[in-house]
C-alpha atoms as a PDB file:
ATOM      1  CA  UNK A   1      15.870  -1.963  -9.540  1.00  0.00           C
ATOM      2  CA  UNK A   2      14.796  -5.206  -9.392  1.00  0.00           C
ATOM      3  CA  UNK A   3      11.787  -6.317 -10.026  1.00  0.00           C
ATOM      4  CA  UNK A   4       9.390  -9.435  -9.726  1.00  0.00           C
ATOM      5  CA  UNK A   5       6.797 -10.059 -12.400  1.00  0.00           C
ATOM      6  CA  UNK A   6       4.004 -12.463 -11.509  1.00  0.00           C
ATOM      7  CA  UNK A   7       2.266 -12.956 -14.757  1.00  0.00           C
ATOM      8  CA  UNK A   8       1.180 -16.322 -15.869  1.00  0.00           C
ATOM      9  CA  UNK A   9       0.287 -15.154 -19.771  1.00  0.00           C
ATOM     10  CA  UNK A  10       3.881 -15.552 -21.448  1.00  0.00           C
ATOM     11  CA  UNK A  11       2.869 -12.985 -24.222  1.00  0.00           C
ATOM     12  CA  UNK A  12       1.756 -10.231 -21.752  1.00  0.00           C
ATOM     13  CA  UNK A  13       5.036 -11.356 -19.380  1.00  0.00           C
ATOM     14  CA  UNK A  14       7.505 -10.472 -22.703  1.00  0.00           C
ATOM     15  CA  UNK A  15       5.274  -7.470 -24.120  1.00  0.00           C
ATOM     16  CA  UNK A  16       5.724  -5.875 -20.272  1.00  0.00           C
ATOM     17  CA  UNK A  17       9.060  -6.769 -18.997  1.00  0.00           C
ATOM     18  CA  UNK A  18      10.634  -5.428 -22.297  1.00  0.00           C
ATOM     19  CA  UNK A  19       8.867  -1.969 -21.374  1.00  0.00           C
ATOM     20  CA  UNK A  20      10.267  -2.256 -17.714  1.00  0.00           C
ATOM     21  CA  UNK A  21      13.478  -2.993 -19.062  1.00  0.00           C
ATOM     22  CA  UNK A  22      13.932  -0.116 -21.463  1.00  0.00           C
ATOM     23  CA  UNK A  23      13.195   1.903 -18.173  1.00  0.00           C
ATOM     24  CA  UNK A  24      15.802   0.162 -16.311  1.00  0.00           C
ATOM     25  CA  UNK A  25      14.339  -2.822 -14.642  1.00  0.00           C
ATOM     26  CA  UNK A  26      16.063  -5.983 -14.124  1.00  0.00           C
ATOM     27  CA  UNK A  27      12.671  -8.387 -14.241  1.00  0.00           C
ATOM     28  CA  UNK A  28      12.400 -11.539 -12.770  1.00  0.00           C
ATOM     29  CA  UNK A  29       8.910 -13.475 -14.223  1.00  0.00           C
ATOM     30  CA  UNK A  30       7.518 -15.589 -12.362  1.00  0.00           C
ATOM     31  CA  UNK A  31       4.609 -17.798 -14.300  1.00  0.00           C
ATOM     32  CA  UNK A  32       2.591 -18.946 -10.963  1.00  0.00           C
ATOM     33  CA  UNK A  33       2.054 -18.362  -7.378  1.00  0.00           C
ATOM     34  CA  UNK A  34       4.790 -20.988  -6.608  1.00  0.00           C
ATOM     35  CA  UNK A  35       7.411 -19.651  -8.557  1.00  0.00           C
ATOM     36  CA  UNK A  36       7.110 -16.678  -7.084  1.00  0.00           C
ATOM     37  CA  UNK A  37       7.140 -17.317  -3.664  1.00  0.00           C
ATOM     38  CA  UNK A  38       9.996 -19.494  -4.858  1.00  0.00           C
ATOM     39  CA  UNK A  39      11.992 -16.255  -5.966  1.00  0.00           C
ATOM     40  CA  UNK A  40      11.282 -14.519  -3.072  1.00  0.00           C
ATOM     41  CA  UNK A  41      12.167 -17.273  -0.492  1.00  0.00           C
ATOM     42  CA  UNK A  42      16.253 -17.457  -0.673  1.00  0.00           C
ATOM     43  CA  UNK A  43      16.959 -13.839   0.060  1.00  0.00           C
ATOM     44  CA  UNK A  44      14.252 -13.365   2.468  1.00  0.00           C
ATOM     45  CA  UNK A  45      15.750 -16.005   4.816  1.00  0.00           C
ATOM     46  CA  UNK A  46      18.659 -14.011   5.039  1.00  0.00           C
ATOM     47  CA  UNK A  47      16.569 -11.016   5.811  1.00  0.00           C
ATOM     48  CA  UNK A  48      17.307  -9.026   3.071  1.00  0.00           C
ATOM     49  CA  UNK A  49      14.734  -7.707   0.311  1.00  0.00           C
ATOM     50  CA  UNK A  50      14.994 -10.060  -2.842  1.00  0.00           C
ATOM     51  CA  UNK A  51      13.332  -7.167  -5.221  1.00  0.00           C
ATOM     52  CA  UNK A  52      12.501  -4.053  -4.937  1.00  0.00           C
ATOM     53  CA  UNK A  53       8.706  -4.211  -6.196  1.00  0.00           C
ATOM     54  CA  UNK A  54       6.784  -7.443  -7.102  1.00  0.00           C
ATOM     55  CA  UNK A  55       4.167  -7.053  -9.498  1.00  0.00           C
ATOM     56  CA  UNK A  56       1.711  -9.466  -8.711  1.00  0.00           C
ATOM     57  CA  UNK A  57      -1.445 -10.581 -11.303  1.00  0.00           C
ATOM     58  CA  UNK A  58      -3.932 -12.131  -9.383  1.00  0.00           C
ATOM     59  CA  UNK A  59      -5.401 -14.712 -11.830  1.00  0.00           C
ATOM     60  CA  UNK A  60      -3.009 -17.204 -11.321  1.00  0.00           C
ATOM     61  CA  UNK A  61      -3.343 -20.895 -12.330  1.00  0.00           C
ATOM     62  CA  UNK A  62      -2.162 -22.641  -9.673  1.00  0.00           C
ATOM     63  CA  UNK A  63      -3.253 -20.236  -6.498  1.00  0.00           C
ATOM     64  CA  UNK A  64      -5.413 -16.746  -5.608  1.00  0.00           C
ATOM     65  CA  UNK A  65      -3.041 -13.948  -6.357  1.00  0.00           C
ATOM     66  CA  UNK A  66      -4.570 -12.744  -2.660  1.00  0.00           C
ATOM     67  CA  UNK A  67      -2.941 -16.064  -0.974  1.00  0.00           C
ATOM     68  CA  UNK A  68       0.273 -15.430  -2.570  1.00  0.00           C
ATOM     69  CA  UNK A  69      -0.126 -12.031  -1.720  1.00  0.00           C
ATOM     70  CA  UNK A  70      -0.226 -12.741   1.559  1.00  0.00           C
ATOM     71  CA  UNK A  71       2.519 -15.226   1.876  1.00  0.00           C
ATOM     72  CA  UNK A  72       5.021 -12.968   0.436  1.00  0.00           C
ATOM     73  CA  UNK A  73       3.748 -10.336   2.969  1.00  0.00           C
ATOM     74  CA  UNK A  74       5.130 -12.658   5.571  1.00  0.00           C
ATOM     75  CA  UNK A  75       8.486 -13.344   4.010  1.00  0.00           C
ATOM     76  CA  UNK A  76       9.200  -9.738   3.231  1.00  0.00           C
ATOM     77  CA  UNK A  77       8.382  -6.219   3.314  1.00  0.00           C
ATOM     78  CA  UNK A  78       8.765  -5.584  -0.319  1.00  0.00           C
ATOM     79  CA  UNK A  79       6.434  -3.720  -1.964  1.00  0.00           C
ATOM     80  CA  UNK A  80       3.684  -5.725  -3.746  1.00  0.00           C
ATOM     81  CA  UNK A  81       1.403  -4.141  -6.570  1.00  0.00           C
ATOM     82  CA  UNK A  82      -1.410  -5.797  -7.491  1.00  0.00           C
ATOM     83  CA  UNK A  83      -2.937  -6.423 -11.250  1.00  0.00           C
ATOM     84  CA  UNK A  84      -6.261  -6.816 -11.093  1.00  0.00           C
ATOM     85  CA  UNK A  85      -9.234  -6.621 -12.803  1.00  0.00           C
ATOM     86  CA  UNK A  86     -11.527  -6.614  -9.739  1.00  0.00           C
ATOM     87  CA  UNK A  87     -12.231  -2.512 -10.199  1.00  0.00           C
ATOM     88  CA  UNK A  88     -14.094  -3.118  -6.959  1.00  0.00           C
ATOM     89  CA  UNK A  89     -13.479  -1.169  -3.415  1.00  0.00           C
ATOM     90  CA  UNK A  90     -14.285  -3.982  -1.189  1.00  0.00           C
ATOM     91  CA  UNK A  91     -11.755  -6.380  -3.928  1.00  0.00           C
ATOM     92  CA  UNK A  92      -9.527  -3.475  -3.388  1.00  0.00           C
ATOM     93  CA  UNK A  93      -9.376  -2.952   0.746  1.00  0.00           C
ATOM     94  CA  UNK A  94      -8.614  -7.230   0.686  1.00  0.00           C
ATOM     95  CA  UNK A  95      -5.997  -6.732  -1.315  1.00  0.00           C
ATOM     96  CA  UNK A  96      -4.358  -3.853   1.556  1.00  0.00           C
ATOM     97  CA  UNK A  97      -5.711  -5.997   4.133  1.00  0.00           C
ATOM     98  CA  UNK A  98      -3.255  -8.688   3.001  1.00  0.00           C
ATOM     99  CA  UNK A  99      -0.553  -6.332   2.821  1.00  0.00           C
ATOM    100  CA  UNK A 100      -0.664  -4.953  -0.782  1.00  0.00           C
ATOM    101  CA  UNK A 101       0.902  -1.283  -0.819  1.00  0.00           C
ATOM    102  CA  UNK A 102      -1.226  -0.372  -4.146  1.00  0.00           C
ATOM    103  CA  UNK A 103      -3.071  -1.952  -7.446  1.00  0.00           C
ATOM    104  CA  UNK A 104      -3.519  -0.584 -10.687  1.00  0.00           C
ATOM    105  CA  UNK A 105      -6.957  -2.210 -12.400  1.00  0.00           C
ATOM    106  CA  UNK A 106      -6.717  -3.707 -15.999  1.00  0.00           C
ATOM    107  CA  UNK A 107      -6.724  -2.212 -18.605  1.00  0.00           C
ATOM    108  CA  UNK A 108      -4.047   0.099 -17.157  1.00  0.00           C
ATOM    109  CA  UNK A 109      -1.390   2.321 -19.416  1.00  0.00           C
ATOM    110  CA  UNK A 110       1.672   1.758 -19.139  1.00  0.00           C
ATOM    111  CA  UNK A 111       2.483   5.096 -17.852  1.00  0.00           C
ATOM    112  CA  UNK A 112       0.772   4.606 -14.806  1.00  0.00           C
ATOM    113  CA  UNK A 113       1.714   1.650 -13.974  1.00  0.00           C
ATOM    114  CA  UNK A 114       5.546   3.163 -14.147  1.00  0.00           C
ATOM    115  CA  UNK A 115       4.198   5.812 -12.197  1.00  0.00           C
ATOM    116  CA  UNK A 116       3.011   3.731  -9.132  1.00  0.00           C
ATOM    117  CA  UNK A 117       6.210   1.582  -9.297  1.00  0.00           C
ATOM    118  CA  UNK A 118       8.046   4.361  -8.405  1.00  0.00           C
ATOM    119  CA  UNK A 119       6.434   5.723  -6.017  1.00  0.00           C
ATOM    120  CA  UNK A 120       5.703   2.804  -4.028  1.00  0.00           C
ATOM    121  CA  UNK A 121       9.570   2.279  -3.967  1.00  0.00           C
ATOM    122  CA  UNK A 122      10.346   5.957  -2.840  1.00  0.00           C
ATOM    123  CA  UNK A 123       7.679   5.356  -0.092  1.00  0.00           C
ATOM    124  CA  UNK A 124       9.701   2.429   1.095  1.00  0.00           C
ATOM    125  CA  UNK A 125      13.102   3.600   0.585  1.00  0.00           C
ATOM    126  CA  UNK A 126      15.371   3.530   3.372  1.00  0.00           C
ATOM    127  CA  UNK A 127      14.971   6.328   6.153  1.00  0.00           C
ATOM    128  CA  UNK A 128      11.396   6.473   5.076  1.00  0.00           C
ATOM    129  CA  UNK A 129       9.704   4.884   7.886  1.00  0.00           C
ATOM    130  CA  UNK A 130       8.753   7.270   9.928  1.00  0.00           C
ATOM    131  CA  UNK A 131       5.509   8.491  10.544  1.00  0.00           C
ATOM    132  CA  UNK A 132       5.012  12.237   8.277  1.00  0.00           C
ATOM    133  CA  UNK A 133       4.751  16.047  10.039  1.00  0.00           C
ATOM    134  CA  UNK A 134       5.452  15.101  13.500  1.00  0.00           C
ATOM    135  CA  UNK A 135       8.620  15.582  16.171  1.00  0.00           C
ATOM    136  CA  UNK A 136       6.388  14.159  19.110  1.00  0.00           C
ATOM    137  CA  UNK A 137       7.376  11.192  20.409  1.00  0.00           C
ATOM    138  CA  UNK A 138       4.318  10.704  22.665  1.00  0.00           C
ATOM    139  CA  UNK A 139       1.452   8.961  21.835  1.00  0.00           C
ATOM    140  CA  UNK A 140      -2.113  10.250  20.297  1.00  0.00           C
ATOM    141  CA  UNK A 141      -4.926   9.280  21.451  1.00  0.00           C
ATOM    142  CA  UNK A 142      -8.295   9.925  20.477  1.00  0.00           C
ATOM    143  CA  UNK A 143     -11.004   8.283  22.509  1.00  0.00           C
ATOM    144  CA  UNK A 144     -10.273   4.280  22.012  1.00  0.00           C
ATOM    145  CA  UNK A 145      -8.040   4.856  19.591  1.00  0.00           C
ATOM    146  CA  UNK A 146      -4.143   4.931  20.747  1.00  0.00           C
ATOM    147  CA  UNK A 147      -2.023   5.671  17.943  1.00  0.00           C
ATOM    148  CA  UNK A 148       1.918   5.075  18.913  1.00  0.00           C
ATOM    149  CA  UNK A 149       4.469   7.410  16.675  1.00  0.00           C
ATOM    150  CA  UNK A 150       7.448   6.279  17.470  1.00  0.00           C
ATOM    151  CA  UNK A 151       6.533   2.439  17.534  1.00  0.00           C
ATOM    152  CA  UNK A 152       3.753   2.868  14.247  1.00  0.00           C
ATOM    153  CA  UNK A 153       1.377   0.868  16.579  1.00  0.00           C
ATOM    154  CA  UNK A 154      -2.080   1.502  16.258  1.00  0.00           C
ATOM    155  CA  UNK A 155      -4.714  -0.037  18.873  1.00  0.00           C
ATOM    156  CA  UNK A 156      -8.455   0.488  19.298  1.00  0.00           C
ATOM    157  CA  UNK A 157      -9.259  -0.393  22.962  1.00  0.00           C
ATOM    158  CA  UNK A 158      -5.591  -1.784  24.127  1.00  0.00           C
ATOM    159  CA  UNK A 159      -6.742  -4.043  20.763  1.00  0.00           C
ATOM    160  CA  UNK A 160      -3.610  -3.629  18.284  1.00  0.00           C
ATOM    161  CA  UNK A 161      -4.979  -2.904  15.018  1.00  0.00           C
ATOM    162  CA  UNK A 162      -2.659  -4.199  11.990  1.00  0.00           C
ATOM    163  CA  UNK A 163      -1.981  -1.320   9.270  1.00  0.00           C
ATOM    164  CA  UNK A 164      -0.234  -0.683   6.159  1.00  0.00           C
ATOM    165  CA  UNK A 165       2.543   1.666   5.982  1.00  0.00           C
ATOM    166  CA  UNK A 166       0.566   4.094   4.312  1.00  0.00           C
ATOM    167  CA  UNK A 167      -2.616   3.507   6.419  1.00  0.00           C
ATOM    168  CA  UNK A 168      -0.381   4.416   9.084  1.00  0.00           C
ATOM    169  CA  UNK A 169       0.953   7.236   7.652  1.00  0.00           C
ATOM    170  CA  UNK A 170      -2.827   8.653   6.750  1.00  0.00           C
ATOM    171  CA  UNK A 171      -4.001   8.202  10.243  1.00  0.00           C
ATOM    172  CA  UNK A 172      -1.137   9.772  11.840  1.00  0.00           C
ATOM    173  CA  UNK A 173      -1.200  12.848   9.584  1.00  0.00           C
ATOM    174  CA  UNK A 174      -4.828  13.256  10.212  1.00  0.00           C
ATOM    175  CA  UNK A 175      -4.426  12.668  13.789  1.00  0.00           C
ATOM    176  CA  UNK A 176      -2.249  15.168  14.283  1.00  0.00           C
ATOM    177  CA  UNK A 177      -4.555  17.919  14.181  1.00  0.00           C
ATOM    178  CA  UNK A 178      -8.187  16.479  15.059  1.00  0.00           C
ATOM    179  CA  UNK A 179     -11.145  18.505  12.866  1.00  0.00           C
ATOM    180  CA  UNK A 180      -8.899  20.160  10.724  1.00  0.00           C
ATOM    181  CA  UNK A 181      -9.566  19.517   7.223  1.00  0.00           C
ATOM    182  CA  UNK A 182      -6.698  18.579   4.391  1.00  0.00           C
ATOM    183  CA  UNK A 183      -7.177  18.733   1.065  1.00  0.00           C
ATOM    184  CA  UNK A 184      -7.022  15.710  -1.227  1.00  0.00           C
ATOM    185  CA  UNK A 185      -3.477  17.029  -2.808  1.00  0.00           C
ATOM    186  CA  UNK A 186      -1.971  17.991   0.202  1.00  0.00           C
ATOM    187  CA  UNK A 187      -2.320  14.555   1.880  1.00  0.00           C
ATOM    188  CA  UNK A 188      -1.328  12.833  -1.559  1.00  0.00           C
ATOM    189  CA  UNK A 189       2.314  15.119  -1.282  1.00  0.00           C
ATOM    190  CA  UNK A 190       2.464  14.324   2.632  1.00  0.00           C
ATOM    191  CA  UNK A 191       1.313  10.673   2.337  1.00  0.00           C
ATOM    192  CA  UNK A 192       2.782   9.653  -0.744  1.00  0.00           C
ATOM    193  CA  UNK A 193       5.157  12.513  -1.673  1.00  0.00           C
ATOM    194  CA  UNK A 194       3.781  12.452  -5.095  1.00  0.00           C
ATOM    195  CA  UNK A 195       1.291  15.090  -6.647  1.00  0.00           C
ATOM    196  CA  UNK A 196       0.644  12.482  -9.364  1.00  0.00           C
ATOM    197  CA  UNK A 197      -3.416  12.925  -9.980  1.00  0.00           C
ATOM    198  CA  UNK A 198      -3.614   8.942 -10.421  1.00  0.00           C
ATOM    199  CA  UNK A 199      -2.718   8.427  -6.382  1.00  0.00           C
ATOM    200  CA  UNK A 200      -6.551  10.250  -5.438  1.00  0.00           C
ATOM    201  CA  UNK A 201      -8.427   7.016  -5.872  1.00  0.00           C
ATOM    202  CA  UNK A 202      -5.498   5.172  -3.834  1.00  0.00           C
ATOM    203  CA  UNK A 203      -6.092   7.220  -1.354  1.00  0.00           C
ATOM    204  CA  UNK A 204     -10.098   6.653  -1.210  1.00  0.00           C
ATOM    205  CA  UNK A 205      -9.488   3.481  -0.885  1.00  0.00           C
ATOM    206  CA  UNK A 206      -6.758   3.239   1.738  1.00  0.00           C
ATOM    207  CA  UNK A 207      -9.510   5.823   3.844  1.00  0.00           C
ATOM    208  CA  UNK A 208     -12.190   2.834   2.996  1.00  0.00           C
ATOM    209  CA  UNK A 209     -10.018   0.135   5.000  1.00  0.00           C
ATOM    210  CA  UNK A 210      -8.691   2.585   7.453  1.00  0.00           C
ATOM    211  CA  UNK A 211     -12.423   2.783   8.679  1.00  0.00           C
ATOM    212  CA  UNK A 212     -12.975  -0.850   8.234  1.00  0.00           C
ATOM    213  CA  UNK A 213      -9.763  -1.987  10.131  1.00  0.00           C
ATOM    214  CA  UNK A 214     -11.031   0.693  12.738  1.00  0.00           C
ATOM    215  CA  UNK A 215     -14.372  -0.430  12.344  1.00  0.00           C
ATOM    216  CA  UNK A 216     -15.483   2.963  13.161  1.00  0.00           C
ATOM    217  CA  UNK A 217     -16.358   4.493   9.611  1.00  0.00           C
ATOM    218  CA  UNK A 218     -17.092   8.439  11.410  1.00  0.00           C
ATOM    219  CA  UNK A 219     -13.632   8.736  12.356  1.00  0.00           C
ATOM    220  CA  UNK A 220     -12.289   9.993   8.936  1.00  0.00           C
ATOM    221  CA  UNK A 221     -15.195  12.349   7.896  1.00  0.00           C
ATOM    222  CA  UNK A 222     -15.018  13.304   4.090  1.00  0.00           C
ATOM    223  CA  UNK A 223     -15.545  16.734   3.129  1.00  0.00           C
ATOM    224  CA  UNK A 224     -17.078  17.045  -0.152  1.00  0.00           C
ATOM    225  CA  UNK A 225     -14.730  18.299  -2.744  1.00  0.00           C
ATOM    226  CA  UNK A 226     -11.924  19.247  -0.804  1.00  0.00           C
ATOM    227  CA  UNK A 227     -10.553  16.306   1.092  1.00  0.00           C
ATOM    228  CA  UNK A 228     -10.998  14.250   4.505  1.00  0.00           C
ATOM    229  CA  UNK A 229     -10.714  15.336   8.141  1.00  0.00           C
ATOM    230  CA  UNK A 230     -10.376  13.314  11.453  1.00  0.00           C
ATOM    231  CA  UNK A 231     -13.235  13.616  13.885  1.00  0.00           C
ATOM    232  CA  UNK A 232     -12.299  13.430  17.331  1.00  0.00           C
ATOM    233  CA  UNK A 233     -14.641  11.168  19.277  1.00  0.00           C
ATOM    234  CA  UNK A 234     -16.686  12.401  21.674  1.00  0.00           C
ATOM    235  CA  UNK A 235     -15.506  11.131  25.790  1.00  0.00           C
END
């Protein structure tokens, strides 16, 4: 795979991509915002998908690692991890907003970091679009909110509301079947097809914006110790 490494400390860039590389990456470093939207640019005019992750440190010199973020969001779908050290929710939810598909918080161990590289490219492998658990091809909808299956639109009054893959994915799933609680692991497997214990505060946080972007936070109840649950709203 390749992969794009946006890290402007030269030590930490050599230290990391020689650890990706002994687990078969093919890194490209980038040392600043520019260079990497400069790496991304050529194959995304031709619409293909010039890595298949970029690793993206927000404390860049030369712009916000959110910016950049962003830009690359509108040049490609490829995946984008963040490296932050904003431990933060609300840092965190900005970072989806923009189109991040996860973040892993400095210090982080190597492991994990492998860990979530993977399995934001299995979540975006090819045929893996589709919304999870469901044949219907009709639409959901639960008082304002029309959720679209087939299409992955999601609006709140005829308003389109602009998800994340795996926001959309969440919502759907818990959609699905309205008041019926699932348990933390068994929307991490559905969700991200992982049963990695790392993904749980991922998924807290994707929850967090899911009720922001809604901006109705008693939609996706949580249930204390077991998991979340969708609450249909009242007509």
């Amino acid at each position: 795979m390749r992969l794009l490494l946006v890290e402007d400390d030269d030590h930490v860039a050599a230290a990391l991509s020689a650890v990706l590389a002994r687990h078969g990456f093919q890194v490209t470093h980038a040392r600043n915002g520019e260079e990497a939207l400069q790496a991304v640019l050529p194959a995304a005019a031709e619409g293909k998908a010039p890595f298949g992750v970029v690793l993206l440190d927000l404390g860049l010199p030369d712009q916000d690692g959110y910016q950049v973020c962003g830009k690359i969001r509108k040049l490609t779908t490829t995946p984008v991890i963040m490296v932050t050290a904003r431990g933060d929710v609300r840092s965190r939810i900005h970072g989806l907003n923009l189109g991040a598909d996860d973040y892993v918080v400095k210090p982080y161990d190597t492991g994990e970091l492998l860990a979530r590289i993977h399995a934001v490219s299995r979540r975006t492998a090819p045929g893996e679009e589709a919304a999870p658990a469901s044949d219907s091809d009709s639409a959901l909808t639960l008082g304002a909110v029309t959720i679209e299956l087939p299409t992955r639109r999601v609006s709140v009054d005829g308003e389109d509301v602009q998800l994340t893959r795996k926001e959309f994915d969440l919502l759907a799933l818990l959609a699905q079947r309205p008041g019926v609680v699932f348990r933390r692991e068994q929307i991490i497997s559905e969700v991200w097809r992982t049963s990695w214990e790392g993904t749980g505060r991922t998924l807290e946080v994707h929850v967090a914006s899911l009720r922001s972007k809604l901006r109705m936070p008693a939609l996706i109840e949580t249930v204390r110790g077991v998991g979340y649950r969708l609450v249909a709203p009242v007509a």
